[in-house]
N, C-alpha and C. Protein backbone atom coordinates (compact mmCIF):
# COMPACT_ATOMS: atom_id res chain seq x y z
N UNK A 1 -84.65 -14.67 28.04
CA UNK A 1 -84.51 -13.97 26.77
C UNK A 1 -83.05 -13.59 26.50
N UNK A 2 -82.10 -13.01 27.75
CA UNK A 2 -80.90 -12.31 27.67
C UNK A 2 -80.00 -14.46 26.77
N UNK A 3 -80.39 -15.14 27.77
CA UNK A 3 -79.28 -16.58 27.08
C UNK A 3 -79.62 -16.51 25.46
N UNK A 4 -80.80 -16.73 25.34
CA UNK A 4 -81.34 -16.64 23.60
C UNK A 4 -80.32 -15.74 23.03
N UNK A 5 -80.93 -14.02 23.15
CA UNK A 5 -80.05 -13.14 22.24
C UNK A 5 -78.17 -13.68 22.51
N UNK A 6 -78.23 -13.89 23.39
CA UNK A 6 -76.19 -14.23 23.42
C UNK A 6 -76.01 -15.04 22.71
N UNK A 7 -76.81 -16.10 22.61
CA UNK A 7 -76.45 -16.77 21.33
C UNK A 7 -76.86 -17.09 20.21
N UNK A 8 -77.64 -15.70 20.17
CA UNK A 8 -77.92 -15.70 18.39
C UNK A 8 -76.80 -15.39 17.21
N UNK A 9 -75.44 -14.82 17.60
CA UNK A 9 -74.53 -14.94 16.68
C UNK A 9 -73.58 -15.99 16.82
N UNK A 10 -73.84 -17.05 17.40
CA UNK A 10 -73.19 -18.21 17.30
C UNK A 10 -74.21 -19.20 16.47
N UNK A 11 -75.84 -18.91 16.87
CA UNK A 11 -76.38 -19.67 15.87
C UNK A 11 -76.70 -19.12 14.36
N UNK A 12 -76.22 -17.78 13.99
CA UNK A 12 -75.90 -17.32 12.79
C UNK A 12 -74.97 -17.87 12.00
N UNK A 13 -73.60 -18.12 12.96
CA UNK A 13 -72.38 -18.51 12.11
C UNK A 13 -72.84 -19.49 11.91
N UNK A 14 -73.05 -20.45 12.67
CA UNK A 14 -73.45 -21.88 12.00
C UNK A 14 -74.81 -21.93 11.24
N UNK A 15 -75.72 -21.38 10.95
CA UNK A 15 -76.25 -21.38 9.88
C UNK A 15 -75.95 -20.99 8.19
N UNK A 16 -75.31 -19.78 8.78
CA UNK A 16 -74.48 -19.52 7.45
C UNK A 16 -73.59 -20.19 7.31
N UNK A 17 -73.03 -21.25 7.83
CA UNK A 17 -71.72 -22.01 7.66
C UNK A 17 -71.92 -23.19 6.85
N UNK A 18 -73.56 -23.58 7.01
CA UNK A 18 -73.90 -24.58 6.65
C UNK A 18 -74.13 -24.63 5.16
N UNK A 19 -74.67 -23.08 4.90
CA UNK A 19 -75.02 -22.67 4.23
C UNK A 19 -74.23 -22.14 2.95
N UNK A 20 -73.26 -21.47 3.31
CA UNK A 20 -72.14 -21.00 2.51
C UNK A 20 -70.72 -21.01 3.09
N UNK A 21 -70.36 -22.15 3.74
CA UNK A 21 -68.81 -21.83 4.35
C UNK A 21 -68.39 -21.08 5.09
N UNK A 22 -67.31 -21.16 5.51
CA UNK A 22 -66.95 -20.87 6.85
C UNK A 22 -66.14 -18.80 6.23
N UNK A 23 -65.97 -18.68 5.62
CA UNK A 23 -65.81 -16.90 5.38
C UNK A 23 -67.21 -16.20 5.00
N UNK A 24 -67.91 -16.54 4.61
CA UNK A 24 -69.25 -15.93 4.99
C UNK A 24 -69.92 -16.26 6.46
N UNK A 25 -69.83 -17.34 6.86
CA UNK A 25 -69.98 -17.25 8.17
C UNK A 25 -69.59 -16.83 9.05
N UNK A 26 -67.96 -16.24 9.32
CA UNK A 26 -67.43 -15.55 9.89
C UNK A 26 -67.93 -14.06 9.72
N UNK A 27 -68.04 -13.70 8.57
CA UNK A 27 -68.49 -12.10 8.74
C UNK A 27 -70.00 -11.80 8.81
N UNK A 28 -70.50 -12.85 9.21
CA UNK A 28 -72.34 -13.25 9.51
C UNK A 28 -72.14 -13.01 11.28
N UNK A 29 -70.92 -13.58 11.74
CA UNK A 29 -70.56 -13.28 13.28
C UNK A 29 -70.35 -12.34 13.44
N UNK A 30 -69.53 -11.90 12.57
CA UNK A 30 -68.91 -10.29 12.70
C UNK A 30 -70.34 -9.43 12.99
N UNK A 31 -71.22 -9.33 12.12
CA UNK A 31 -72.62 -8.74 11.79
C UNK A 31 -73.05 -9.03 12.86
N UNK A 32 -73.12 -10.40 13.08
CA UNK A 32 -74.32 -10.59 14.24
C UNK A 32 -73.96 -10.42 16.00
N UNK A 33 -72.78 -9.77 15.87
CA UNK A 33 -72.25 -9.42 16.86
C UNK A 33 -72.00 -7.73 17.36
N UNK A 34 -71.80 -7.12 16.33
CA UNK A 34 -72.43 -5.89 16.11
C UNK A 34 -74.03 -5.26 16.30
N UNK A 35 -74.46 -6.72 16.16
CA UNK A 35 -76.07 -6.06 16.39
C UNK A 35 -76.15 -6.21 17.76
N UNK A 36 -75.75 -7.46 18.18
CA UNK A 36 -75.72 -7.64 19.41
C UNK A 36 -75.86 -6.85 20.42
N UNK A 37 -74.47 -6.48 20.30
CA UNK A 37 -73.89 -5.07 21.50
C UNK A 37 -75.09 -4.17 21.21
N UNK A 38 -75.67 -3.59 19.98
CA UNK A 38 -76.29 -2.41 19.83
C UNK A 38 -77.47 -2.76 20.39
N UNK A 39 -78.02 -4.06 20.19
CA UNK A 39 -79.36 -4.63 20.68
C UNK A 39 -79.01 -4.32 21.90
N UNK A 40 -78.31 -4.45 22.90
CA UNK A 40 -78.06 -4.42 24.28
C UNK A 40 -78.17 -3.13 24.87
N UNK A 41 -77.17 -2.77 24.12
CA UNK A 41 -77.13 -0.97 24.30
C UNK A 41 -78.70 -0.14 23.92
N UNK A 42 -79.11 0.00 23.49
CA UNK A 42 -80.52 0.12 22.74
C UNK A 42 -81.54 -0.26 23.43
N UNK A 43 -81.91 -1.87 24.07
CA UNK A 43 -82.92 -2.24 24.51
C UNK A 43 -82.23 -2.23 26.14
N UNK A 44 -81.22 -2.49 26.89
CA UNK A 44 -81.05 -2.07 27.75
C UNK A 44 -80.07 -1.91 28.82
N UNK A 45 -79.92 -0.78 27.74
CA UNK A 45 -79.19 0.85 28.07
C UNK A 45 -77.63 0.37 28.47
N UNK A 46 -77.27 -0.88 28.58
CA UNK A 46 -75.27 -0.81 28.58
C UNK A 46 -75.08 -2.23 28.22
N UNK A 47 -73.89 -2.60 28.38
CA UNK A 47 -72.80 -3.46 27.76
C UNK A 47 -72.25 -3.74 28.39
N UNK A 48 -72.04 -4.80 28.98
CA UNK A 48 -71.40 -5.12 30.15
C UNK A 48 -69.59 -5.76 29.69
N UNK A 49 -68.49 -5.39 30.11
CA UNK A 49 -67.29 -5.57 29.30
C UNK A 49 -66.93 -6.31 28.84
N UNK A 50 -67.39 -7.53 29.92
CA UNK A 50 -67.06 -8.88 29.04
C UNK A 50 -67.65 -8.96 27.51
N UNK A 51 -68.59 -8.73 27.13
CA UNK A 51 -69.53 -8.40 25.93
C UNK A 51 -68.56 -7.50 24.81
N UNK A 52 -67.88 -6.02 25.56
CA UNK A 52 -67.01 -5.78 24.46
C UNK A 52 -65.71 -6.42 24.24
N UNK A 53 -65.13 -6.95 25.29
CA UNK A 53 -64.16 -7.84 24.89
C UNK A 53 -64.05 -8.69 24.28
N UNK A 54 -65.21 -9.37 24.05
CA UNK A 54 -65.78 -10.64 23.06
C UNK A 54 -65.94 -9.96 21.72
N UNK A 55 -66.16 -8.54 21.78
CA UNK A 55 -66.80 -8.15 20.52
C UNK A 55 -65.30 -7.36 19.91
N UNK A 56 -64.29 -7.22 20.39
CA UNK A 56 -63.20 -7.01 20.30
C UNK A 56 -62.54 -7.93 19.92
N UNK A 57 -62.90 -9.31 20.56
CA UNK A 57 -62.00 -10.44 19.74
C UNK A 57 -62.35 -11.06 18.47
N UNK A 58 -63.61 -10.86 18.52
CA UNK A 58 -64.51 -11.33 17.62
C UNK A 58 -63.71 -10.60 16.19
N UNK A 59 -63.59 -9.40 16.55
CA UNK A 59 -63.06 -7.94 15.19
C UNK A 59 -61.76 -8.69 14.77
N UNK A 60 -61.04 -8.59 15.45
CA UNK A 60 -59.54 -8.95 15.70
C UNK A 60 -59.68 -10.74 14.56
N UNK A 61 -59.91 -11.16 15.94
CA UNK A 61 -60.12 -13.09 14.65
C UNK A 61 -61.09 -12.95 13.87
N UNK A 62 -61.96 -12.66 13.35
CA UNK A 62 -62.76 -12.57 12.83
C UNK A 62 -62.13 -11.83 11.32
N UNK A 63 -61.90 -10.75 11.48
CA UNK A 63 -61.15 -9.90 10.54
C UNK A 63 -60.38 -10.47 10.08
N UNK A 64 -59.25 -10.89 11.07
CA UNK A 64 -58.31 -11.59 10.46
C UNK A 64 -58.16 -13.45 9.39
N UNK A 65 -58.88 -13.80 10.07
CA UNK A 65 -59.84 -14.88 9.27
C UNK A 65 -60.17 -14.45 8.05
N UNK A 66 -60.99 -13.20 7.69
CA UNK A 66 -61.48 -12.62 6.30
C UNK A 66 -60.28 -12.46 5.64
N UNK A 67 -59.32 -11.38 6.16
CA UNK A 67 -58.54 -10.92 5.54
C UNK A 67 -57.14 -12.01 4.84
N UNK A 68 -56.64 -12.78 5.78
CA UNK A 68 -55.58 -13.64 5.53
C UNK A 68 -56.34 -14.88 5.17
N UNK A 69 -57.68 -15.21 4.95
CA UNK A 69 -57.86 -16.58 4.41
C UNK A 69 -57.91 -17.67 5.08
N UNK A 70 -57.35 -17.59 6.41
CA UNK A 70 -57.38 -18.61 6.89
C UNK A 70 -58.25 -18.91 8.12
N UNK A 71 -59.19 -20.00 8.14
CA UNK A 71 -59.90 -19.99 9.60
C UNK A 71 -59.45 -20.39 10.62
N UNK A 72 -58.20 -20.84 10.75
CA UNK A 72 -57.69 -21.44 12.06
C UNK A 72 -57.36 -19.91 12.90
N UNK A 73 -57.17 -18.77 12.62
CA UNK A 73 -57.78 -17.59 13.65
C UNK A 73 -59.41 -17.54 14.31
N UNK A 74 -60.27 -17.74 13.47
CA UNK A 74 -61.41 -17.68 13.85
C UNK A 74 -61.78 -18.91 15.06
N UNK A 75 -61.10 -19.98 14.40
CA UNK A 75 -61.16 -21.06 15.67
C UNK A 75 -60.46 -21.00 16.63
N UNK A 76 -59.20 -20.16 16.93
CA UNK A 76 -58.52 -19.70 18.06
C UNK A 76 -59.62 -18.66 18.99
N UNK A 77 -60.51 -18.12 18.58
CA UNK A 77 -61.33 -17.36 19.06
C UNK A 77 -61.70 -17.86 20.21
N UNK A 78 -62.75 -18.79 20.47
CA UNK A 78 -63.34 -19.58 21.57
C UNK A 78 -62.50 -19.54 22.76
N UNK A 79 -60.96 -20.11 22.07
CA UNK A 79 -60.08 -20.25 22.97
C UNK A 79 -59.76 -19.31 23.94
N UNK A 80 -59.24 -18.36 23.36
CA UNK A 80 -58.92 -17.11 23.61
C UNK A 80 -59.89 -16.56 24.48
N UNK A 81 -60.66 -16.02 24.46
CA UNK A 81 -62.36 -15.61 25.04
C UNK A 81 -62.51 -16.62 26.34
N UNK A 82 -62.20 -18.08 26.23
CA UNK A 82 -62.66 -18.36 27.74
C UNK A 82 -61.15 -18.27 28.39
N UNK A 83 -59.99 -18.22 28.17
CA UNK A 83 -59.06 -18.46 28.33
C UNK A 83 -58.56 -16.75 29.34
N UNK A 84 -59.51 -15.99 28.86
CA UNK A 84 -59.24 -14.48 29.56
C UNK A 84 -60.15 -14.54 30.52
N UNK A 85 -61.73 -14.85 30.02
CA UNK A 85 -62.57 -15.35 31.21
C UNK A 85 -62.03 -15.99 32.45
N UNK A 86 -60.98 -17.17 32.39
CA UNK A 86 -60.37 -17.75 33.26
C UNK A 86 -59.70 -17.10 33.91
N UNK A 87 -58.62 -16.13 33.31
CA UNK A 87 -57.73 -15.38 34.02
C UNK A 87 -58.58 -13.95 34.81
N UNK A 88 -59.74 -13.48 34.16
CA UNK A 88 -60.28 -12.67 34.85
C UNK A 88 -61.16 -12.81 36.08
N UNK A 89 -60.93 -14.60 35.95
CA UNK A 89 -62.13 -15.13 37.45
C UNK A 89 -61.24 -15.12 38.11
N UNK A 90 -59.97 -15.93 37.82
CA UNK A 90 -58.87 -15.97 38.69
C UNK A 90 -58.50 -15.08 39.27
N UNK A 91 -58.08 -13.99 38.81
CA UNK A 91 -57.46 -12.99 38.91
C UNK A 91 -58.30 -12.11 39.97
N UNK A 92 -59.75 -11.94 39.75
CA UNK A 92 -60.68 -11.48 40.82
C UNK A 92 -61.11 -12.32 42.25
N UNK A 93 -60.88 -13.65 41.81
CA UNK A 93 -60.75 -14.58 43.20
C UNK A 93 -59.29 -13.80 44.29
N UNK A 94 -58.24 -13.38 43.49
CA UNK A 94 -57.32 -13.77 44.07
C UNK A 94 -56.86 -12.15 44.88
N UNK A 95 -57.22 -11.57 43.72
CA UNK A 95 -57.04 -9.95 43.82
C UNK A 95 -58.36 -9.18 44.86
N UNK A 96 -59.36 -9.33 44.50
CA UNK A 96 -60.24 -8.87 45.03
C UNK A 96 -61.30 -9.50 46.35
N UNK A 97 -61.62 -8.68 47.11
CA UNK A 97 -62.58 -8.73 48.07
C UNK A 97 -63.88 -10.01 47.61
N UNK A 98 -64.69 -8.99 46.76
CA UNK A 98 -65.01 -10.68 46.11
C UNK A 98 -65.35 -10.86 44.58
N UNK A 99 -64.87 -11.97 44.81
CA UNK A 99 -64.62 -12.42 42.68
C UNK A 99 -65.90 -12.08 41.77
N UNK A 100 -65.79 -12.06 40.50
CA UNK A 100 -66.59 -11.70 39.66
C UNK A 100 -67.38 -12.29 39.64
N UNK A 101 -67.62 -13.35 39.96
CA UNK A 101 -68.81 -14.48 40.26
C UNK A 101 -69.71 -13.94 40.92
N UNK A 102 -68.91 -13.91 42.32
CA UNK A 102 -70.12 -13.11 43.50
C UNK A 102 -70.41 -11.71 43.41
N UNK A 103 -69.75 -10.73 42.43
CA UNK A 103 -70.33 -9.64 42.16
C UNK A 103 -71.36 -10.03 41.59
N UNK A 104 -71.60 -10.81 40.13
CA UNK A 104 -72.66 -10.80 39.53
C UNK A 104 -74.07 -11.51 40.29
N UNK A 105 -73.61 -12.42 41.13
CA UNK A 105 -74.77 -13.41 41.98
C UNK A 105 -75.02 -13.04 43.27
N UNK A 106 -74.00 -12.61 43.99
CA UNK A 106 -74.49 -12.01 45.46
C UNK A 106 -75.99 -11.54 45.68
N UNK A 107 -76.11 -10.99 45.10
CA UNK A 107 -77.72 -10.20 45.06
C UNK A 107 -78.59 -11.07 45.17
N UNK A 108 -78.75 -12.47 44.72
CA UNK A 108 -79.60 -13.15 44.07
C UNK A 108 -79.62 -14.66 45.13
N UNK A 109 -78.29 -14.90 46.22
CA UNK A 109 -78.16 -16.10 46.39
C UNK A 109 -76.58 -15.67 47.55
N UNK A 110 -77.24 -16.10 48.95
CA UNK A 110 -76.15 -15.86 49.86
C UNK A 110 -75.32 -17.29 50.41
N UNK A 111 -74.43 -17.50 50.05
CA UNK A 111 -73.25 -18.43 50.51
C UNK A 111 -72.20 -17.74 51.33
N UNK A 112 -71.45 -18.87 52.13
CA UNK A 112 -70.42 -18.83 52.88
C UNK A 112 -69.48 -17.94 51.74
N UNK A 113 -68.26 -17.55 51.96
CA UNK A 113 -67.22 -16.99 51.57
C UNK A 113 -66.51 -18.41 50.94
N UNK A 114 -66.36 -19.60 51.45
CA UNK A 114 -65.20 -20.96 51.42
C UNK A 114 -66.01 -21.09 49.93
N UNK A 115 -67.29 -20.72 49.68
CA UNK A 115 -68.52 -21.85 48.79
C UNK A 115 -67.86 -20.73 47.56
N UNK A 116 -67.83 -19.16 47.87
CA UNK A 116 -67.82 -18.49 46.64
C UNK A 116 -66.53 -18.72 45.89
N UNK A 117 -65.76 -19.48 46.76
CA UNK A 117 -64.02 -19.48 46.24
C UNK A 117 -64.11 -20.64 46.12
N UNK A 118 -64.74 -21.86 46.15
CA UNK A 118 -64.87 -22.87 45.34
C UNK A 118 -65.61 -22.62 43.79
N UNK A 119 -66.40 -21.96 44.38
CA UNK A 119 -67.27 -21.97 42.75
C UNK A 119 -66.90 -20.44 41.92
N UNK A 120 -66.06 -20.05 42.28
CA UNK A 120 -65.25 -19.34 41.15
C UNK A 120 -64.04 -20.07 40.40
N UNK A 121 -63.13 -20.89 41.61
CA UNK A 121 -62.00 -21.75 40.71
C UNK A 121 -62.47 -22.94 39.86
N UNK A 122 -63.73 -23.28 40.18
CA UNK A 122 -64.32 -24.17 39.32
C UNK A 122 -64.67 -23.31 37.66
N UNK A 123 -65.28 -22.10 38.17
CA UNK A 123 -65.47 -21.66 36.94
C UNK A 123 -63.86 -21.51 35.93
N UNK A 124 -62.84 -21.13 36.84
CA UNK A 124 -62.01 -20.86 36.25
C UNK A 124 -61.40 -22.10 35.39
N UNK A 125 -61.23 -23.38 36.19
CA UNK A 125 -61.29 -24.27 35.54
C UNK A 125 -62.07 -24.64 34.31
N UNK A 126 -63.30 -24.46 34.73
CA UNK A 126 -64.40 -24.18 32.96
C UNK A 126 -63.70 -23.88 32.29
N UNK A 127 -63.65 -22.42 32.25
CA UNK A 127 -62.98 -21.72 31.24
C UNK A 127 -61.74 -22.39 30.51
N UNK A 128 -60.98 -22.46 31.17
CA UNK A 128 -59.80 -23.43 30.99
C UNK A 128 -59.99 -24.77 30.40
N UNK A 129 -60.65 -25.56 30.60
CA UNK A 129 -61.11 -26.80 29.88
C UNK A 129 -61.44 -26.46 28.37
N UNK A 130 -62.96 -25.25 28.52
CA UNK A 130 -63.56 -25.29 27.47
C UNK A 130 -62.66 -24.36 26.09
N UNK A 131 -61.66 -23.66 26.52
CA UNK A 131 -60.87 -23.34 25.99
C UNK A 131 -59.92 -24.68 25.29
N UNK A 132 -59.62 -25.23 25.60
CA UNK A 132 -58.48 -26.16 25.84
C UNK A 132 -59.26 -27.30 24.87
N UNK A 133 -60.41 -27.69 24.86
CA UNK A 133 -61.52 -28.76 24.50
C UNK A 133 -61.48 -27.88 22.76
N UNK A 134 -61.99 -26.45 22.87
CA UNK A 134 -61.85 -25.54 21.56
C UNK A 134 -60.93 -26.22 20.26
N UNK A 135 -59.76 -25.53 21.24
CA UNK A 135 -58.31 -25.88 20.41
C UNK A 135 -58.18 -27.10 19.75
N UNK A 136 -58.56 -28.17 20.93
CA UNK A 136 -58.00 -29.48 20.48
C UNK A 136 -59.00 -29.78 19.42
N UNK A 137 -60.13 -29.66 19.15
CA UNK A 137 -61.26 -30.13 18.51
C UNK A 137 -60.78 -29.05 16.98
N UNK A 138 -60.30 -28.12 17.27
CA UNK A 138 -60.10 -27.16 16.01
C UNK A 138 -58.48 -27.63 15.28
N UNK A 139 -57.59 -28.71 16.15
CA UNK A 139 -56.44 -29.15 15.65
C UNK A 139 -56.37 -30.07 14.92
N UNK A 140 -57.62 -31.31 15.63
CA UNK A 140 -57.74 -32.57 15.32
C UNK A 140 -58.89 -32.75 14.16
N UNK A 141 -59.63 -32.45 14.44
CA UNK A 141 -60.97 -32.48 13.49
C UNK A 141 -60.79 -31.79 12.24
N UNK A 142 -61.80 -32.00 11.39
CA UNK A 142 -62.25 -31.09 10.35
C UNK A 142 -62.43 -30.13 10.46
N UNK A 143 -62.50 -29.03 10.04
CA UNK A 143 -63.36 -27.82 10.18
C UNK A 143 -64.70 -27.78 10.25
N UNK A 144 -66.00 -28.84 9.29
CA UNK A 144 -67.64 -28.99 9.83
C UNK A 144 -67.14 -29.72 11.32
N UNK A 145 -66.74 -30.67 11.64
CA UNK A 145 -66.86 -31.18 12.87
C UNK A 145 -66.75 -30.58 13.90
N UNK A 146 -65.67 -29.37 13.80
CA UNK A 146 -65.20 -28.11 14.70
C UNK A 146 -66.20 -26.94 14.95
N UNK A 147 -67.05 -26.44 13.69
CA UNK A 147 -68.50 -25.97 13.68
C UNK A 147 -69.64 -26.52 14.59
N UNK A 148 -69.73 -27.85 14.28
CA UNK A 148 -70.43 -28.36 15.14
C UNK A 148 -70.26 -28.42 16.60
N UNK A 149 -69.15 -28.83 16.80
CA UNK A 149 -68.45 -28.74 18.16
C UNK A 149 -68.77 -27.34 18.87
N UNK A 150 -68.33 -26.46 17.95
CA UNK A 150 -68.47 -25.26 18.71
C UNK A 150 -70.11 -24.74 19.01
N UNK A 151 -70.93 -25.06 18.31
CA UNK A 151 -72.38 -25.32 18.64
C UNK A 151 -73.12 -26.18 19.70
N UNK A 152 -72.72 -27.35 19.35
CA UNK A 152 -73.80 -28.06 20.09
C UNK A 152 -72.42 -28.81 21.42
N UNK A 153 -71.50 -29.09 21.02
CA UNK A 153 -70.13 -29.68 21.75
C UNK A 153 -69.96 -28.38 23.30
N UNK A 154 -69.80 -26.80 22.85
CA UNK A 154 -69.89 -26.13 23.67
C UNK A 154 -71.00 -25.79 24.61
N UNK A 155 -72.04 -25.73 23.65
CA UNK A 155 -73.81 -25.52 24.56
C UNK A 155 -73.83 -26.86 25.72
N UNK A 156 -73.59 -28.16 25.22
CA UNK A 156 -73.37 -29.17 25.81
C UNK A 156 -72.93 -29.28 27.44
N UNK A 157 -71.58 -28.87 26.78
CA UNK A 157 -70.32 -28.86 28.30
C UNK A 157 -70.74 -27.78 29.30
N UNK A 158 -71.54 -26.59 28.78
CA UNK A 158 -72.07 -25.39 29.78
C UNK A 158 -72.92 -26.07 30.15
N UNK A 159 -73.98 -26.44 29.46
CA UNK A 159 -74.93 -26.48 29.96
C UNK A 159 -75.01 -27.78 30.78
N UNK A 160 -74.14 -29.21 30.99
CA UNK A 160 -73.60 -29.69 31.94
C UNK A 160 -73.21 -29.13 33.44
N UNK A 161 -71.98 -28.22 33.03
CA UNK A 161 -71.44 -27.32 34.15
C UNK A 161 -72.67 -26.88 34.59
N UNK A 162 -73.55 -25.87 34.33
CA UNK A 162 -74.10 -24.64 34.91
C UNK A 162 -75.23 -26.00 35.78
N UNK A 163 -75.81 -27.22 35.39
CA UNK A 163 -76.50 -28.03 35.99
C UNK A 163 -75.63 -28.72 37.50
N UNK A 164 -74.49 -28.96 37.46
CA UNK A 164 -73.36 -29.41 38.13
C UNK A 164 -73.85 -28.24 39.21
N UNK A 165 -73.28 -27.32 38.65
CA UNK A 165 -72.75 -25.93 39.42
C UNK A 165 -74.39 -25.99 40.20
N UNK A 166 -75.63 -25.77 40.01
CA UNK A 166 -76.99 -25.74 40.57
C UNK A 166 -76.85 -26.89 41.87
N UNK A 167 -76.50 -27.81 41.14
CA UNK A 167 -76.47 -29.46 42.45
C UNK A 167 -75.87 -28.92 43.56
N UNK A 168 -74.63 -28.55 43.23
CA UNK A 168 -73.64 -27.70 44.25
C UNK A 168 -74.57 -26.75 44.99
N UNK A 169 -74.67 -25.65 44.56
CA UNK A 169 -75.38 -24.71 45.42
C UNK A 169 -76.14 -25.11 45.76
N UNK A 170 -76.82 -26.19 45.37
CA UNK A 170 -78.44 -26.20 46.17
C UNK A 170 -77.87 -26.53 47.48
N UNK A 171 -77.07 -27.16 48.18
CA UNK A 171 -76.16 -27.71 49.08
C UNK A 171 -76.32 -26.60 49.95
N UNK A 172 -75.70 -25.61 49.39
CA UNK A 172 -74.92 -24.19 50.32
C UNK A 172 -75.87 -23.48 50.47
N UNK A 173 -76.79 -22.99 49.58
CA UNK A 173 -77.71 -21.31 49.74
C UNK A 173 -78.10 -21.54 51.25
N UNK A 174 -77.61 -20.69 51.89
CA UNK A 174 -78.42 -20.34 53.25
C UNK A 174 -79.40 -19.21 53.01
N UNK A 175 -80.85 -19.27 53.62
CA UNK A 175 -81.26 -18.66 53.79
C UNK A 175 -81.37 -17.02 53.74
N UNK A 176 -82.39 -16.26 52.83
CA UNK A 176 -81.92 -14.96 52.65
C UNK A 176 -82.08 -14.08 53.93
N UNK A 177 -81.42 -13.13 54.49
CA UNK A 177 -81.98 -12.59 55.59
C UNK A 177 -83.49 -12.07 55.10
N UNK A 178 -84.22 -11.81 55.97
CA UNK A 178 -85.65 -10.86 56.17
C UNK A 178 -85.36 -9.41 56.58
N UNK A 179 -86.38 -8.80 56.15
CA UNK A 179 -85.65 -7.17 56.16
C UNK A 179 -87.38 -6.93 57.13
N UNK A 180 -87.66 -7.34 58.20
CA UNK A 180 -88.73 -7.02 59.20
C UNK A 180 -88.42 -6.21 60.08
């Protein structure tokens, strides 16, 4: 249910985009990103930061898109957003005990230490690609083609990765301890 609601204001913008162009669709994100957070907060009980940082950039390009007219802010968005993601995996691989990855998964799935620092710089790499894939598709293309892209082009490449990333682990998970 939590993947659905995350991307119900990405499948807003592109409905409204289809629908009425890309400045009503932007402030259909704006909206549907606002509900978001509150849906979260509301049904259950916090917000995890990455979520307001997104909803912070979202204000920022988003706004600015409305206000100056132009959508090539709004398409810098994507970028931007995995591009901090990257630096914040990185940055927790490198800085911390253990990376943001294995904070969020530890609980759920025990690997070696070598496995969690592979599959965080991989993520970081993600990020970095799918950032990078953003841009170029928002330089070169049209703007519908760039819509699309960012719909079905992005759902795509994750949902590749996150299958990749499964093959991998299935490899590593050792066994959970027993608590007898």
């Amino acid at each position: 249910m939590k993947l659905i609601t995350d991307f119900l204001p990405v499948i807003a913008f592109f409905a409204a985009y289809k629908i009425w162009g890309m400045y009503v669709a932007t402030g259909v994100f704006i909206a549907a990103s606002l509900l978001h957070i509150a849906w979260n907060r509301y049904f259950h009980g916090k917000v995890e930061t990455l979520q307001w940082v997104t909803l912070g950039l979202v204000l920022v390009f988003g706004g600015a898109t409305l206000l100056l007219h132009d959508p090539l802010y709004f398409k810098w968005k994507p970028t931007v957003v995995n591009w901090l993601f990257a630096a914040a995996f990185l940055g927790s691989g490198l800085l911390m005990e253990r990376s943001i990855l294995q904070r969020m998964m530890d609980q759920a799935i025990s690997l070696p230490r070598s496995v969690w620092h592979r599959l965080n710089l991989a993520w970081v790499v993600f990020f970095i690609a799918s950032g990078a894939a953003n841009i170029y598709v928002a330089y070169h293309y049209a703007e519908e083609t760039w819509v699309n892209f960012k719909l079905f082009g992005m759902l795509g490449f994750t949902l590749a990765f996150m299958i990749a990333q499964g093959v991998y682990l299935a490899r590593h998970i050792q066994p959970a301890e027993e608590n007898n």
